[in-house]
N, C-alpha and C. Protein backbone atom coordinates (compact mmCIF):
# COMPACT_ATOMS: atom_id res chain seq x y z
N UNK A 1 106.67 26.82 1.65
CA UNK A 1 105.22 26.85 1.48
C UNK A 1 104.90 27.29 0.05
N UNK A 2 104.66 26.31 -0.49
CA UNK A 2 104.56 26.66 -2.53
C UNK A 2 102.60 26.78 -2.49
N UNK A 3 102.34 27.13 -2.95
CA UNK A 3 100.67 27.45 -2.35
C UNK A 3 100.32 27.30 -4.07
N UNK A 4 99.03 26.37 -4.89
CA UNK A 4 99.22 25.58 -5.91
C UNK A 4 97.92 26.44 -6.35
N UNK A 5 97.30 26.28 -5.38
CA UNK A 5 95.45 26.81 -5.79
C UNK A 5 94.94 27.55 -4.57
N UNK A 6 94.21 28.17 -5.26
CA UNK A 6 93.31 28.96 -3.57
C UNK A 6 92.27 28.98 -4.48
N UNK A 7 91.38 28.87 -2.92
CA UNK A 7 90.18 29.43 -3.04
C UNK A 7 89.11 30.64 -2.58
N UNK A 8 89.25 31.55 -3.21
CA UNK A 8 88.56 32.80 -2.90
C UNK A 8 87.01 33.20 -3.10
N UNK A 9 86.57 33.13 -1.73
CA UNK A 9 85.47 33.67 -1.48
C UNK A 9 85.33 35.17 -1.14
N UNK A 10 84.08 35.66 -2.32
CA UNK A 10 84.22 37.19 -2.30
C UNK A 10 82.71 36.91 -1.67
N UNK A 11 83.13 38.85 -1.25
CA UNK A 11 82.30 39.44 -0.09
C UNK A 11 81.65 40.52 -0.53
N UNK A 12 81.19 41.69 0.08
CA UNK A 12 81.12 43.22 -0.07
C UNK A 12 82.43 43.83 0.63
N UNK A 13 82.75 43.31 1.75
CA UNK A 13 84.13 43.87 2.43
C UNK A 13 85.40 43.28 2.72
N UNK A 14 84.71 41.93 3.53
CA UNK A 14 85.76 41.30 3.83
C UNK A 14 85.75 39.88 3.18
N UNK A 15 87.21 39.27 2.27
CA UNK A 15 87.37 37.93 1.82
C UNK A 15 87.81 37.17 2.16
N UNK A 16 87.72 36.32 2.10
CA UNK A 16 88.27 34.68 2.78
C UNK A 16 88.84 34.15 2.21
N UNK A 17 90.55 33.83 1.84
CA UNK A 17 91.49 33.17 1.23
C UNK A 17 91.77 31.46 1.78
N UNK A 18 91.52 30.71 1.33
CA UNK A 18 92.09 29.38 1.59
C UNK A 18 93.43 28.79 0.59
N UNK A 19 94.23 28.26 0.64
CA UNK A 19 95.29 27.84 -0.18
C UNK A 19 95.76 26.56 0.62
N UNK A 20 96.03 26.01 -0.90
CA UNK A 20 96.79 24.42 -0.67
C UNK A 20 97.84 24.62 -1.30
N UNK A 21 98.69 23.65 -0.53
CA UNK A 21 99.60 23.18 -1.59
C UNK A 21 99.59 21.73 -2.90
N UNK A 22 100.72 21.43 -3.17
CA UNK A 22 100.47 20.62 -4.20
C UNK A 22 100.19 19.33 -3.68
N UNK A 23 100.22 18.81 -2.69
CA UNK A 23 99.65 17.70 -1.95
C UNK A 23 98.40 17.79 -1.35
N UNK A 24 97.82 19.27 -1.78
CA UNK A 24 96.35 19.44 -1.06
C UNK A 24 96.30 19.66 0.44
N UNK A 25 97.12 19.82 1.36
CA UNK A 25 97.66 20.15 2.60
C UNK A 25 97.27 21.71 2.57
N UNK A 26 95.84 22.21 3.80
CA UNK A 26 96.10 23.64 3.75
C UNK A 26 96.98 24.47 4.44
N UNK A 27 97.61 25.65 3.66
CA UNK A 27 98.96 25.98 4.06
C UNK A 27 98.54 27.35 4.12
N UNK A 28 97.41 27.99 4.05
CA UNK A 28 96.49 29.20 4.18
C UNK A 28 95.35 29.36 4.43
N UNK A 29 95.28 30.14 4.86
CA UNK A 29 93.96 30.57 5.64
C UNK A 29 94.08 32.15 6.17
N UNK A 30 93.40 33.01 5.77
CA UNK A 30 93.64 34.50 5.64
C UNK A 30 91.95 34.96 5.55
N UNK A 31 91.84 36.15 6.23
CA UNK A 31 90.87 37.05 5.75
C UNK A 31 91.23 38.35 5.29
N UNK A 32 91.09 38.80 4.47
CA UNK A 32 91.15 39.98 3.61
C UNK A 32 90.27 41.11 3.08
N UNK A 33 90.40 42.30 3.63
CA UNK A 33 89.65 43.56 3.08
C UNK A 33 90.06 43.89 1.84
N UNK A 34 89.07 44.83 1.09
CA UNK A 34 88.59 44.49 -0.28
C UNK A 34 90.20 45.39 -0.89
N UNK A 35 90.85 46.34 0.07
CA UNK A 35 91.87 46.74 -0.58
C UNK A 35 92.94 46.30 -0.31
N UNK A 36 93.26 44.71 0.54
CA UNK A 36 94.27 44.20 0.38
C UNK A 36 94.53 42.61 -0.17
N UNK A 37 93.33 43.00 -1.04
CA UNK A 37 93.58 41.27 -2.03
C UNK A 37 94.19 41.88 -2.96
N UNK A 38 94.40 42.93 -3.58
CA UNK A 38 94.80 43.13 -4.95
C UNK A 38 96.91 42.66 -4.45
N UNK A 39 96.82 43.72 -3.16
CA UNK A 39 98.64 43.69 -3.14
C UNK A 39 98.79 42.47 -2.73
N UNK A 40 97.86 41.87 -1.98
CA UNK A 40 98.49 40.31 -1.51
C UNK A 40 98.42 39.56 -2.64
N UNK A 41 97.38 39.12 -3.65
CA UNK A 41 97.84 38.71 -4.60
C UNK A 41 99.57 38.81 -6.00
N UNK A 42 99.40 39.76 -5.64
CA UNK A 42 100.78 40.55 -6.27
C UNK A 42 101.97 39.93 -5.76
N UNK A 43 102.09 39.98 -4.85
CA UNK A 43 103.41 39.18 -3.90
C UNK A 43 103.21 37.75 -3.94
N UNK A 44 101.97 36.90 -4.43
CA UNK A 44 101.91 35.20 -4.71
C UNK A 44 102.31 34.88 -6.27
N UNK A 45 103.23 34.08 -5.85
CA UNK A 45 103.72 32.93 -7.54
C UNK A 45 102.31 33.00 -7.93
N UNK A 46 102.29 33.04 -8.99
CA UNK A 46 101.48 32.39 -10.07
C UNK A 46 100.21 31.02 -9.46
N UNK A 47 99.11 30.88 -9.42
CA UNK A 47 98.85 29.83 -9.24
C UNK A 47 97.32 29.78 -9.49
N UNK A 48 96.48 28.82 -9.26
CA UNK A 48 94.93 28.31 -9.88
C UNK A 48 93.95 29.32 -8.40
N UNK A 49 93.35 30.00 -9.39
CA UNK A 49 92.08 30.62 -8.12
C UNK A 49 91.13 30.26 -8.31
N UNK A 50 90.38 30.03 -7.38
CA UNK A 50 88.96 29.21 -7.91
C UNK A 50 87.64 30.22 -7.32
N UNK A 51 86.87 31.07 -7.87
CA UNK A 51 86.01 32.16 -7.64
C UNK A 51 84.90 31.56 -8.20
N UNK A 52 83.84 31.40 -6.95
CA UNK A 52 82.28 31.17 -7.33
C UNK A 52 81.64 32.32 -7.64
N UNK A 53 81.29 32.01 -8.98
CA UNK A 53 80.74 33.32 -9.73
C UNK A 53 79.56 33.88 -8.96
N UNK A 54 79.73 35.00 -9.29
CA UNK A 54 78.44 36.01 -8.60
C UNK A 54 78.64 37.49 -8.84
N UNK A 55 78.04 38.31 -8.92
CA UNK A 55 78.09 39.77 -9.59
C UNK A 55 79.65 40.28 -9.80
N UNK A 56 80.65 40.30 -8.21
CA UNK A 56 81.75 40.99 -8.60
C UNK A 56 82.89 39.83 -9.38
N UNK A 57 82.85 38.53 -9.24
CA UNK A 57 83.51 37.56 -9.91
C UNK A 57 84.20 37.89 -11.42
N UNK A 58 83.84 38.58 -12.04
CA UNK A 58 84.27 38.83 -13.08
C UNK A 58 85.49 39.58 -12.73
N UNK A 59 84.80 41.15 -12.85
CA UNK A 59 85.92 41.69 -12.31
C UNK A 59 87.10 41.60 -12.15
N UNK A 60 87.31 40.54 -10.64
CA UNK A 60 88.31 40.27 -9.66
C UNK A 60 88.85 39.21 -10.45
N UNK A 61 87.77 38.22 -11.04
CA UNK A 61 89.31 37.30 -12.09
C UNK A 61 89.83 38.10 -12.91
N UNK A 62 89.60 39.63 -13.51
CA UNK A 62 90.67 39.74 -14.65
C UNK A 62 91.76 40.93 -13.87
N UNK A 63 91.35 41.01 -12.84
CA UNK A 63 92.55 41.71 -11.74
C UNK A 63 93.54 40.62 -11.54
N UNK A 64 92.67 39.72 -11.14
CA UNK A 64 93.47 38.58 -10.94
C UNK A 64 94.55 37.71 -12.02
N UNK A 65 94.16 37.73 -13.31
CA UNK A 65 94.87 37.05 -14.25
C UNK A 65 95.43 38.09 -14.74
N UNK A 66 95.28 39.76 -14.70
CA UNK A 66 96.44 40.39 -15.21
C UNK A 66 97.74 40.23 -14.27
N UNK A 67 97.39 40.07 -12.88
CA UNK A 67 98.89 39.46 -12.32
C UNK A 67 99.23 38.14 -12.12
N UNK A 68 98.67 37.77 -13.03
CA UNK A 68 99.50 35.92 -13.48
C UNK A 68 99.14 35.04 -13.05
N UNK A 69 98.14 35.01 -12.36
CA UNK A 69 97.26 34.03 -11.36
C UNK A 69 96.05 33.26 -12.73
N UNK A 70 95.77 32.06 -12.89
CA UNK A 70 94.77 31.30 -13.41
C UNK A 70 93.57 30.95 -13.06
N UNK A 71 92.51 32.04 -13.13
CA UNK A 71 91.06 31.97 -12.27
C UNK A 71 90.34 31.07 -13.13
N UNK A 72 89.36 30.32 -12.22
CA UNK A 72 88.19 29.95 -12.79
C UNK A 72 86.99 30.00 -12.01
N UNK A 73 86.02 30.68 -12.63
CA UNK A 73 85.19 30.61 -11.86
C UNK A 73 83.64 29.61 -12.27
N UNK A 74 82.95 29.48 -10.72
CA UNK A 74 82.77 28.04 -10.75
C UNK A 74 80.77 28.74 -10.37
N UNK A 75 80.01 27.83 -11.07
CA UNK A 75 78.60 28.00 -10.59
C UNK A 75 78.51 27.53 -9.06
N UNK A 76 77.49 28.50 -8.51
CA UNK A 76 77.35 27.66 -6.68
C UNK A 76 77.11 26.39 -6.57
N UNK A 77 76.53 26.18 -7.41
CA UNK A 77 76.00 24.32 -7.17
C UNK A 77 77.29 23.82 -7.30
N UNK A 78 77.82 24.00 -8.32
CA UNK A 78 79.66 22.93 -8.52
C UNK A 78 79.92 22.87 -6.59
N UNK A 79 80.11 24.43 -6.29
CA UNK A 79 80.73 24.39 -4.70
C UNK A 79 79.98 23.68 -3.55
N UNK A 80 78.58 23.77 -3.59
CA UNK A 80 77.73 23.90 -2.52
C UNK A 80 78.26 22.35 -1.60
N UNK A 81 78.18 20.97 -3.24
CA UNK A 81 78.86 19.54 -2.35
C UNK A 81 79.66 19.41 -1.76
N UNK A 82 80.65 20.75 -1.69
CA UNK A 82 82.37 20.60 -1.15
C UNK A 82 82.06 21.26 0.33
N UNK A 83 81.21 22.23 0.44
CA UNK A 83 81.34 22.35 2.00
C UNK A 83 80.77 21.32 3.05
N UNK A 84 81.85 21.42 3.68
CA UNK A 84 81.89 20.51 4.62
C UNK A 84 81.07 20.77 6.42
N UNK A 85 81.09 22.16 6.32
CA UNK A 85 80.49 22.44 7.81
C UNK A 85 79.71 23.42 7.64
N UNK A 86 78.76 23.65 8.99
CA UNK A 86 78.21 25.15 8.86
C UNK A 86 78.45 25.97 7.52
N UNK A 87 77.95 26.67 6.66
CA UNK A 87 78.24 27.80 6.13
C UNK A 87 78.26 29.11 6.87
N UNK A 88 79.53 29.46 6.14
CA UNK A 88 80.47 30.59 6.81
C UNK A 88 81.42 31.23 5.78
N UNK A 89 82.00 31.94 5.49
CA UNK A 89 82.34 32.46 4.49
C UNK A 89 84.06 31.70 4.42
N UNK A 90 84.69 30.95 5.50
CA UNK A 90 85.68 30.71 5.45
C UNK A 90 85.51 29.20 4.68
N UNK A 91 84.22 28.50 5.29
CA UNK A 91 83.73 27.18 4.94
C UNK A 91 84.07 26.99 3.40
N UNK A 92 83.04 28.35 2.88
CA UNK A 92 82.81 28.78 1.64
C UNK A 92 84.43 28.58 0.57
N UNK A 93 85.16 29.11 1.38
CA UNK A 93 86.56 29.41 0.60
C UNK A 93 87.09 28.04 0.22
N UNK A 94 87.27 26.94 1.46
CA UNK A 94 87.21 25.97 1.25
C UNK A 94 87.10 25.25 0.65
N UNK A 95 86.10 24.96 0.48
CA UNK A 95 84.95 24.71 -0.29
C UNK A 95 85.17 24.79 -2.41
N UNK A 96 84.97 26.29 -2.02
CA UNK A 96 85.76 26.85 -3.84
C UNK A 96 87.03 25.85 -3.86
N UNK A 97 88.02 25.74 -2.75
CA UNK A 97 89.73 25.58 -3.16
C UNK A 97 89.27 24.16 -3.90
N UNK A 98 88.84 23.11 -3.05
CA UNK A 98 88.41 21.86 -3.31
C UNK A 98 87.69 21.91 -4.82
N UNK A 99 86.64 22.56 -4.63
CA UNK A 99 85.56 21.89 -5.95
C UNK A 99 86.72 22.18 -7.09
N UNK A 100 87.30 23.77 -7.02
CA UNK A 100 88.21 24.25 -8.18
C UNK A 100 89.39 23.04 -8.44
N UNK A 101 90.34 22.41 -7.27
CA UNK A 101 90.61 21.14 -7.63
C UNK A 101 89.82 20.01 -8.29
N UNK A 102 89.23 19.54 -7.77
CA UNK A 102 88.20 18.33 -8.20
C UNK A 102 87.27 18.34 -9.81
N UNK A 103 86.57 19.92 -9.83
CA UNK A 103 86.03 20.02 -11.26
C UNK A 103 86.72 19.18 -12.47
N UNK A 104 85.56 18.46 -13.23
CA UNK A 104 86.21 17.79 -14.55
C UNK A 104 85.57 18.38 -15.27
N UNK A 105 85.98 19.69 -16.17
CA UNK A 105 85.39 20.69 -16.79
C UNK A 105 83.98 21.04 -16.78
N UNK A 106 83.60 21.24 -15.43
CA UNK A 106 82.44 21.62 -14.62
C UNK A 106 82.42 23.38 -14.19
N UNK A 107 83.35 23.85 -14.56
CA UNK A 107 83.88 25.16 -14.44
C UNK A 107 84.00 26.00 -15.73
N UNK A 108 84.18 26.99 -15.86
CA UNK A 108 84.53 28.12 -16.86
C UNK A 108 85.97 28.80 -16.22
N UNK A 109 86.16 29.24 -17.47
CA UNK A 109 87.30 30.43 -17.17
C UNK A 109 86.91 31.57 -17.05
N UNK A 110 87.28 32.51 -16.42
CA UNK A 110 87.15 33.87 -15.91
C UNK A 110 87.82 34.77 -17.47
């Protein structure tokens, strides 16, 4: 399970991890409290995070890229076309993994 990109939807408490692999196949799906994204990140290869900006977004991408991970974070509108069902915070994650694939420099870096 090589996991290529995720997409992380932040919360106040609890986050919503989605991950693909390199064929775009999801190979994750996780929810996470705010003090166990830092160690779970830590234990993942290197790979593309895709964070829809919003107050704590900053932050968490440069937590995130000091342990080797490649954030970008993305305006809501980029995400909003990628969800596919109900909104829900898992939808949401989704949602980020996709648009953060798909963006043609429609995104920023963190």
């Amino acid at each position: 399970m090589q996991i290529t990109t995720i997409g992380l939807d932040l919360a106040k408490n609890v986050f919503q991890v989605h991950g693909v692999n390199e064929r775009g196949k999801a190979v994750l799906r996780k929810q996470l409290k705010r003090d166990q994204v830092a160690p779970f990140f830590a234990n993942l290869p290197p790979c593309l995070v895709g964070i829809e900006a919003c107050a704590s977004a900053h932050h968490w991408a440069r937590k995130l890229q000091a342990l080797g991970h490649t954030v970008r974070l993305m305006a809501p509108q980029f995400v909003k076309p990628y969800v596919k069902s109900n909104k829900n915070d898992a939808a949401d994650a989704e949602a980020i993994c996709e648009a953060v694939n798909r963006s043609d420099g429609l995104s920023c870096s963190g």
